[in-house]
C-alpha atoms as a PDB file:
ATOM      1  CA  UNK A   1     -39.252  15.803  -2.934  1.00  0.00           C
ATOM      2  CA  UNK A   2     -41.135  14.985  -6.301  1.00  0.00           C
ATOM      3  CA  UNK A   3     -43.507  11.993  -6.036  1.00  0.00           C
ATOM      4  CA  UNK A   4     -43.754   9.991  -9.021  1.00  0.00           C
ATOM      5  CA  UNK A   5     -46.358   7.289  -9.727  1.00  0.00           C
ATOM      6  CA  UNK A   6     -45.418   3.385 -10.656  1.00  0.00           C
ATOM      7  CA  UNK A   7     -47.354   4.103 -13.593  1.00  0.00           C
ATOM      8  CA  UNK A   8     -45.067   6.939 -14.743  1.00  0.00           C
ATOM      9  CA  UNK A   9     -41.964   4.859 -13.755  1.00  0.00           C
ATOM     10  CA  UNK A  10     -42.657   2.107 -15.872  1.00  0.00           C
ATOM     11  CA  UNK A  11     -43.568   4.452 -19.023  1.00  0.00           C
ATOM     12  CA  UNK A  12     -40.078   6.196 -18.528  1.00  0.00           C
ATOM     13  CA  UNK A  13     -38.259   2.727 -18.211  1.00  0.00           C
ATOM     14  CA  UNK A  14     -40.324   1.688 -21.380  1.00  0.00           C
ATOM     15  CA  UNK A  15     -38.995   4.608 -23.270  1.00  0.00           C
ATOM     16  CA  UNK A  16     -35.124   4.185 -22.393  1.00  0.00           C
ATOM     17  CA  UNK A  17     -35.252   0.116 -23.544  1.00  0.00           C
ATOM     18  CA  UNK A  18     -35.040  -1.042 -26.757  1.00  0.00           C
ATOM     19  CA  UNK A  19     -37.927  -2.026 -28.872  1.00  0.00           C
ATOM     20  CA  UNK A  20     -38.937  -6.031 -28.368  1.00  0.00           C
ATOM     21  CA  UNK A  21     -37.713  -6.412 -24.892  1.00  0.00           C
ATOM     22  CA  UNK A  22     -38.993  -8.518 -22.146  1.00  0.00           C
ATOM     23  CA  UNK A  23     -38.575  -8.554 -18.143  1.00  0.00           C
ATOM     24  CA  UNK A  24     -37.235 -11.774 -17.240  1.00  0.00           C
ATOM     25  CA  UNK A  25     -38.561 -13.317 -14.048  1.00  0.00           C
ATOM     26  CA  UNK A  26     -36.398 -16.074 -12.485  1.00  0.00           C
ATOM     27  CA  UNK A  27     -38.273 -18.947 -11.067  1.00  0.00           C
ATOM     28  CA  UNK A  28     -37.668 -22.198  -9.351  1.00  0.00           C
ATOM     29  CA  UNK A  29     -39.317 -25.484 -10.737  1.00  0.00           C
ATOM     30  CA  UNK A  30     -40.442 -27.852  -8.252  1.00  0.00           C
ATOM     31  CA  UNK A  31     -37.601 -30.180  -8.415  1.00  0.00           C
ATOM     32  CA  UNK A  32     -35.049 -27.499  -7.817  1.00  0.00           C
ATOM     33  CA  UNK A  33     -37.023 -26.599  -4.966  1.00  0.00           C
ATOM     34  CA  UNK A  34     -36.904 -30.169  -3.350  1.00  0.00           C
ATOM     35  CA  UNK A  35     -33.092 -30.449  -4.575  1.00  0.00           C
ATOM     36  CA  UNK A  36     -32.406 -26.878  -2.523  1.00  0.00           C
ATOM     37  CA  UNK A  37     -35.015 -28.275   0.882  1.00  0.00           C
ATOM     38  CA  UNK A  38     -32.669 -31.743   0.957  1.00  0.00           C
ATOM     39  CA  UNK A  39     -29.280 -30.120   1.019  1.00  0.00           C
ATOM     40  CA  UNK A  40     -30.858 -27.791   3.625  1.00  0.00           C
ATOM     41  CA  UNK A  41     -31.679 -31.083   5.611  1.00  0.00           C
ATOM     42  CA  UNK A  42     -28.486 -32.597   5.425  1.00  0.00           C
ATOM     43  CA  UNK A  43     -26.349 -29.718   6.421  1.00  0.00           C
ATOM     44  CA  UNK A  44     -28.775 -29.447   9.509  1.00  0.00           C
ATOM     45  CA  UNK A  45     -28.202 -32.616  10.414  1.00  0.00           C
ATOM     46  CA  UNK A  46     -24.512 -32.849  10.134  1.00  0.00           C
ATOM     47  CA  UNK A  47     -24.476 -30.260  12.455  1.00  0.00           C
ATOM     48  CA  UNK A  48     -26.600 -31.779  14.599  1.00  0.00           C
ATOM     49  CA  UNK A  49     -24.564 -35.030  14.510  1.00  0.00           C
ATOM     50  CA  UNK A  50     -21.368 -33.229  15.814  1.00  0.00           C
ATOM     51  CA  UNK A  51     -22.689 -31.533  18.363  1.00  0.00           C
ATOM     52  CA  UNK A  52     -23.626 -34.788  19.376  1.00  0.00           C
ATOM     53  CA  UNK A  53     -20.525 -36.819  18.943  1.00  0.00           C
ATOM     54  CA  UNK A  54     -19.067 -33.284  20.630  1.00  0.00           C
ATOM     55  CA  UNK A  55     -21.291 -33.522  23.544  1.00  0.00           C
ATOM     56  CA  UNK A  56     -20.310 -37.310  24.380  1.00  0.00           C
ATOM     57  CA  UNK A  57     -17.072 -37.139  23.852  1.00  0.00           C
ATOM     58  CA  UNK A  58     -16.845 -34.014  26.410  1.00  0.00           C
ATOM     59  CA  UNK A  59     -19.347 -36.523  28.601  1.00  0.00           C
ATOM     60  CA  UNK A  60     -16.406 -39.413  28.700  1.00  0.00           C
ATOM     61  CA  UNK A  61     -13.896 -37.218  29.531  1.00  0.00           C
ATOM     62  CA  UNK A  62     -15.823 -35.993  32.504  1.00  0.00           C
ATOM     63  CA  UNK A  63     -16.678 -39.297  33.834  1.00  0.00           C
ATOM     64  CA  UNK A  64     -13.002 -40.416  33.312  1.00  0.00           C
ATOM     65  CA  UNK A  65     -11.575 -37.301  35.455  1.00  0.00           C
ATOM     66  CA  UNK A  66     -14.362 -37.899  38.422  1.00  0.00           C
ATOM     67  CA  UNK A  67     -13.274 -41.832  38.693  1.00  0.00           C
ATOM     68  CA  UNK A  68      -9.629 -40.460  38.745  1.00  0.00           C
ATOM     69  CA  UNK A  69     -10.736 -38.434  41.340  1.00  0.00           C
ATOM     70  CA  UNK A  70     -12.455 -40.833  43.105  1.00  0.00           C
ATOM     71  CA  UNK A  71      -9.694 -43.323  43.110  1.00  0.00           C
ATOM     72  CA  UNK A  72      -7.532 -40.981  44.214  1.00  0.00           C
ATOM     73  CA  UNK A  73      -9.706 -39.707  47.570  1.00  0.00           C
ATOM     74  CA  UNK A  74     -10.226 -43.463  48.095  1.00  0.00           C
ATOM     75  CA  UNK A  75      -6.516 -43.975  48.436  1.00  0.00           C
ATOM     76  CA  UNK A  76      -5.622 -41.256  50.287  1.00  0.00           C
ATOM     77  CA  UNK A  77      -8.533 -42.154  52.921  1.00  0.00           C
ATOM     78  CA  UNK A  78      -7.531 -45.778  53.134  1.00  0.00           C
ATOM     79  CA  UNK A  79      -3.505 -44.384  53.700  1.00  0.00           C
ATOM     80  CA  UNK A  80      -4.954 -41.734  56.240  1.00  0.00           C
ATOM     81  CA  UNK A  81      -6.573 -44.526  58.148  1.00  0.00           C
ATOM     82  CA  UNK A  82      -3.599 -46.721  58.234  1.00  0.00           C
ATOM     83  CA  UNK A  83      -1.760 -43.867  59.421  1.00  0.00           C
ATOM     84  CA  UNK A  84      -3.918 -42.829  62.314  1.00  0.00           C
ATOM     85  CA  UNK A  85      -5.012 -46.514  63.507  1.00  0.00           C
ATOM     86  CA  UNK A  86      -1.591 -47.329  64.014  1.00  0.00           C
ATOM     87  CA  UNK A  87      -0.545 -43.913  65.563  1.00  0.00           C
ATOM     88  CA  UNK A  88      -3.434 -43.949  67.905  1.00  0.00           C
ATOM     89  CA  UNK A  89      -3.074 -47.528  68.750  1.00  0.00           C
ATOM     90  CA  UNK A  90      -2.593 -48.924  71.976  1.00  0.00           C
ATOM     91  CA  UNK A  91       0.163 -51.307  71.012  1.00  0.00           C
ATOM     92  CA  UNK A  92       1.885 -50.471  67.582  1.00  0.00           C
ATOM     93  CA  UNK A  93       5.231 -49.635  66.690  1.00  0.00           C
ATOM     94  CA  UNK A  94       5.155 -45.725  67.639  1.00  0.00           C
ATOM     95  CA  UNK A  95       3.280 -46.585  70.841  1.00  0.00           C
ATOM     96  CA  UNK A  96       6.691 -48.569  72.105  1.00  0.00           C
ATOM     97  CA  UNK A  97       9.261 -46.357  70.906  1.00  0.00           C
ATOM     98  CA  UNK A  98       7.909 -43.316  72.241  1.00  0.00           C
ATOM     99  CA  UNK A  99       7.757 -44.990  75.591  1.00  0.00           C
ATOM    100  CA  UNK A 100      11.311 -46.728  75.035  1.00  0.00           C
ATOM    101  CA  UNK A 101      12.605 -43.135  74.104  1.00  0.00           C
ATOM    102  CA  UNK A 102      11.077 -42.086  77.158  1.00  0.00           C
ATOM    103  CA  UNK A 103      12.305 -44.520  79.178  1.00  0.00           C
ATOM    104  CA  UNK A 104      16.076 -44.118  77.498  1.00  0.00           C
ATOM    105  CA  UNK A 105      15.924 -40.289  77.910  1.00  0.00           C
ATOM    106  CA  UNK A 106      15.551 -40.722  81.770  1.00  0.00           C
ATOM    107  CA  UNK A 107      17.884 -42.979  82.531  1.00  0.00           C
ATOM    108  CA  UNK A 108      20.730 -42.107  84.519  1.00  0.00           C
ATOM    109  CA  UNK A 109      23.358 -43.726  83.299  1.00  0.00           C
ATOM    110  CA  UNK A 110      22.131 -43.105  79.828  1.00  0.00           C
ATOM    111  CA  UNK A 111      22.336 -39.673  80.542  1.00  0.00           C
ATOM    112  CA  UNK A 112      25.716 -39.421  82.311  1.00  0.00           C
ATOM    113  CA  UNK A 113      27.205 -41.280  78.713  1.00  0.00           C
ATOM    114  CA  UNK A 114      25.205 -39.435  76.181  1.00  0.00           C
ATOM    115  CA  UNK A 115      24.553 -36.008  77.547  1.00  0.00           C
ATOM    116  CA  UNK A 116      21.944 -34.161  78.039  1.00  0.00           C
ATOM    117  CA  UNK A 117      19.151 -33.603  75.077  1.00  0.00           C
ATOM    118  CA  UNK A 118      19.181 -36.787  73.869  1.00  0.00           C
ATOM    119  CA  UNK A 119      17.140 -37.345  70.923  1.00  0.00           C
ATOM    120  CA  UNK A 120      15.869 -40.227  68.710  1.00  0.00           C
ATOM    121  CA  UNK A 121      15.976 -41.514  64.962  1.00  0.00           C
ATOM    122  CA  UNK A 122      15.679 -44.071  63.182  1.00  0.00           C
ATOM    123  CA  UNK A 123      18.350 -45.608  60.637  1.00  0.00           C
ATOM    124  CA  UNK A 124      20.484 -43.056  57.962  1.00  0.00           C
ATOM    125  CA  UNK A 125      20.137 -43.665  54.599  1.00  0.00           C
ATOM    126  CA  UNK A 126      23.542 -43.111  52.182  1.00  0.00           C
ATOM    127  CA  UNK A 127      22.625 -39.455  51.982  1.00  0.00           C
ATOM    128  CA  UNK A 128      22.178 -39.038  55.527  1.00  0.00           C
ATOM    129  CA  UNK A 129      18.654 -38.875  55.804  1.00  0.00           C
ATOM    130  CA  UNK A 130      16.815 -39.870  59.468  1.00  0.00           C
ATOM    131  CA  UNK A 131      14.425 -42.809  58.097  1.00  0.00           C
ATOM    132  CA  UNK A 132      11.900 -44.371  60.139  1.00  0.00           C
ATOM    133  CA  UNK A 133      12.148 -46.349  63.331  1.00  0.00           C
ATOM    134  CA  UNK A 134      13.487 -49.878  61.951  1.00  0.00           C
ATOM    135  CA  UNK A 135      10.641 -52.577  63.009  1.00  0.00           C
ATOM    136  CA  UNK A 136       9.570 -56.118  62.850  1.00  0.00           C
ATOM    137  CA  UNK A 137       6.692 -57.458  63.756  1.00  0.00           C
ATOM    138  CA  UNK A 138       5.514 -61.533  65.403  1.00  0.00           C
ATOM    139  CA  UNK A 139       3.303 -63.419  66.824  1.00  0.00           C
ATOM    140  CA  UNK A 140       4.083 -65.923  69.576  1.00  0.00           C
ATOM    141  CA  UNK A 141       1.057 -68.128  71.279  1.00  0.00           C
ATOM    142  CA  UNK A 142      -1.640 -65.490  69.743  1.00  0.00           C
ATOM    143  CA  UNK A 143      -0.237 -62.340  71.303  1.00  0.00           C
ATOM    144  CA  UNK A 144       1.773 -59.409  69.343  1.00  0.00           C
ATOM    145  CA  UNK A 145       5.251 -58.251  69.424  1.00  0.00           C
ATOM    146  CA  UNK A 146       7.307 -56.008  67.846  1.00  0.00           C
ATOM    147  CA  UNK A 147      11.192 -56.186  67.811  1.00  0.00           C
ATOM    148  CA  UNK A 148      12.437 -52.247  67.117  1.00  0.00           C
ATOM    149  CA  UNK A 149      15.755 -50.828  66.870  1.00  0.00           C
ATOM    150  CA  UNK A 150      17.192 -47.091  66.972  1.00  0.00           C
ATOM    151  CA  UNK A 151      19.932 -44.619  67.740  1.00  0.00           C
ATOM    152  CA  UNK A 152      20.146 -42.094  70.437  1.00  0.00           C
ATOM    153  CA  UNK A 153      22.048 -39.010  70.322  1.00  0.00           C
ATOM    154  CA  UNK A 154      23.337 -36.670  73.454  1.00  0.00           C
ATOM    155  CA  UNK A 155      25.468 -33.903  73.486  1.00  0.00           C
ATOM    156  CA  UNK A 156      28.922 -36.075  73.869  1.00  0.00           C
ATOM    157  CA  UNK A 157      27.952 -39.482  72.170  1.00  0.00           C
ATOM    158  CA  UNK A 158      25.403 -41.618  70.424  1.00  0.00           C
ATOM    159  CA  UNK A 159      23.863 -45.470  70.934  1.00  0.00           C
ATOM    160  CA  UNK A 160      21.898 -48.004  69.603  1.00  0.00           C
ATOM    161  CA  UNK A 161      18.644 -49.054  71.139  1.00  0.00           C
ATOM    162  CA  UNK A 162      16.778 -52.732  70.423  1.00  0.00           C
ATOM    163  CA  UNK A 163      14.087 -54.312  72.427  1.00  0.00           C
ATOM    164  CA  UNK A 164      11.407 -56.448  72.465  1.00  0.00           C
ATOM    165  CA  UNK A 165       7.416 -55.757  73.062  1.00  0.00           C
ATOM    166  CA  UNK A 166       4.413 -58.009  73.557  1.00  0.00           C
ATOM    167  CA  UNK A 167       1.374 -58.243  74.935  1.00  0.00           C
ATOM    168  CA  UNK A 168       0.093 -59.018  77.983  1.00  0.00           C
ATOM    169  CA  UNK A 169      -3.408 -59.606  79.498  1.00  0.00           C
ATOM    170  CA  UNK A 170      -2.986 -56.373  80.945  1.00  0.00           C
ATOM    171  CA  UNK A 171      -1.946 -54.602  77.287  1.00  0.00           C
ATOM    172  CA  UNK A 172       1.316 -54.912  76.891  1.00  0.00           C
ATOM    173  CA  UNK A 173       5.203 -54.398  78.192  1.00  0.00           C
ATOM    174  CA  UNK A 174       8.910 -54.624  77.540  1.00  0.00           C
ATOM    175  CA  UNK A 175      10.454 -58.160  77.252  1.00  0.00           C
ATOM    176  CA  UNK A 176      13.914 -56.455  76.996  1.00  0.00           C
ATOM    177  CA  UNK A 177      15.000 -53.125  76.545  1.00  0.00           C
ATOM    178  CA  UNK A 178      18.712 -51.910  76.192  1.00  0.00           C
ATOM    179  CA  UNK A 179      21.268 -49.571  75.476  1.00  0.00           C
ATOM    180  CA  UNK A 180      24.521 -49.990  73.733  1.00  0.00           C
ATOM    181  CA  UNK A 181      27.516 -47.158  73.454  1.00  0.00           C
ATOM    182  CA  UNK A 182      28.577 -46.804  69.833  1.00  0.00           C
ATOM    183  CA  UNK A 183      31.926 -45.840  71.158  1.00  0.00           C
ATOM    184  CA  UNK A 184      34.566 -47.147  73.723  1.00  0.00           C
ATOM    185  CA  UNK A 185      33.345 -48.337  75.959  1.00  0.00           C
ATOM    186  CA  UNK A 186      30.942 -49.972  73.881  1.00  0.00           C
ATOM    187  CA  UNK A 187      28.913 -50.799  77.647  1.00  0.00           C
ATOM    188  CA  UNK A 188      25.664 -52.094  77.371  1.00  0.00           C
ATOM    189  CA  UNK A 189      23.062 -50.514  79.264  1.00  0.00           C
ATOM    190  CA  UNK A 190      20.106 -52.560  80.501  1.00  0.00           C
ATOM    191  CA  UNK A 191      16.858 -50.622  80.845  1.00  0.00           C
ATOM    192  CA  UNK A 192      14.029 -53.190  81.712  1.00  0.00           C
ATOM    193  CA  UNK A 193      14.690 -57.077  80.830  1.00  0.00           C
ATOM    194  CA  UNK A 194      11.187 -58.793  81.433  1.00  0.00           C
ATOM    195  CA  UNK A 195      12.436 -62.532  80.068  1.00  0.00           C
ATOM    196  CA  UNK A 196      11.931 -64.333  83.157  1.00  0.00           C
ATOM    197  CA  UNK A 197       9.360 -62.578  85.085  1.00  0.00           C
ATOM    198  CA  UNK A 198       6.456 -61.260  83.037  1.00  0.00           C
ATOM    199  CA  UNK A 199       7.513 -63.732  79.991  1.00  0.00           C
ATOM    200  CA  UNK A 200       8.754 -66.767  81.412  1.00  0.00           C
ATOM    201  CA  UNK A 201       6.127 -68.777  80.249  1.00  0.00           C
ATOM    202  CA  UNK A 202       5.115 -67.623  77.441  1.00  0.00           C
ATOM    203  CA  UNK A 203       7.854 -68.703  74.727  1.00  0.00           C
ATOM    204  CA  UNK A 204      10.700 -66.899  73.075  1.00  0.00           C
ATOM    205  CA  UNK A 205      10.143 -65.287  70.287  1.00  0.00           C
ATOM    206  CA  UNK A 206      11.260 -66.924  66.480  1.00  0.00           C
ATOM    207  CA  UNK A 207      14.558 -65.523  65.438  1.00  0.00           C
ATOM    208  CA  UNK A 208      13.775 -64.326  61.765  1.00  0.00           C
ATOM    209  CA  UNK A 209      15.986 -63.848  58.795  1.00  0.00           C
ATOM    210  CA  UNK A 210      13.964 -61.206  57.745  1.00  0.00           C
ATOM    211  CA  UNK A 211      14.869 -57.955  58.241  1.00  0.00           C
ATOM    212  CA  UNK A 212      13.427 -55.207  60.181  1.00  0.00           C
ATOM    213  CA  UNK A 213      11.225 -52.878  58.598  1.00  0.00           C
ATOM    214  CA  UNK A 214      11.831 -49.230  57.907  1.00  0.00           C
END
């Protein structure tokens, strides 16, 4: 490999151009070089002004799924609550008809009707679908009843159950619990019917137009 000096170079480009001609050097005056520093600028800056608006837009979002969230949990917690206070309350509407079911299922002459296996459900919707037990709840002289009705079903026939639970100084008890046949003979069956012994003086409860609760 043949070095050659700059010297040389530049004699040999000398020779090959025509007579008269001079190297032209581009340059930049000062104002282009301000014009060139400013459009630098402002293309920094836009970018730095979306990544902002980027940044806080992807910040509202975030904080608008968390109190979604959070409303949600809160909900759910308050619904669990409900759920559990009342189940694992001493006097509520699933305390009493469990023990009415009980009560029902052992029965004798609710058994020798119905059959054996007899179960319990609340009201049928259209599509016959077992809703919840049917409730309603009062207050008479500062103490808590409910008034619940539902159906029992053996293996030869079905009935309707309603009675009446307050409390007592003691917790609480039936004021009347009874069965009726949904076929001939359509006999009533009476469980427990407290009126004039435990309740005698504590008032009857208001009849109400309104109906029972699912």
């Amino acid at each position: 490999m043949l070095l050659v000096s700059r010297e040389l170079c530049r004699k040999c480009v000398a020779l090959r151009l025509p007579v008269g001609h001079t190297w032209n050097v581009r340059t930049l005056s000062l104002s282009q070089h301000v014009a060139r520093n400013k459009s630098i600028s402002k293309d920094v800056k836009s970018q730095q002004d979306g990544g902002f608006t980027h940044k806080a837009r992807e910040a509202t979002r975030t904080t608008t799924y968390t109190a979604v969230i959070l409303v949600g949990i809160g909900v759910t917690g308050l619904m669990i609550y409900t759920v559990c206070k009342e189940l694992l309350s001493s006097f509520s509407p699933q305390t009493v008809y469990g023990a009415a079911l009980e009560k029902c299922s052992a029965h004798p002459r609710v058994v020798d009707f119905l059959g054996d296996s007899i179960k319990g459900y609340g009201e049928e919707s259209r599509r016959g679908r077992r809703q919840h037990v049917s409730h309603m709840g009062y207050e008479v002289e500062g103490c808590k009843g409910y008034r619940i009705k539902f159906h029992l079903k053996g293996q030869r026939r079905t009935a309707t159950v309603n009675l009446d639970a307050r409390q007592t100084a003691h917790g609480w008890d039936f004021r009347y619990l009874y069965v009726q046949l949904d076929s001939y003979p359509y006999e009533v069956i009476v469980i427990e019917d407290n009126r004039e012994t435990v309740f005698g003086s504590s008032g009857e409860a208001p009849d109400s137009s309104v109906p029972l609760r699912s």
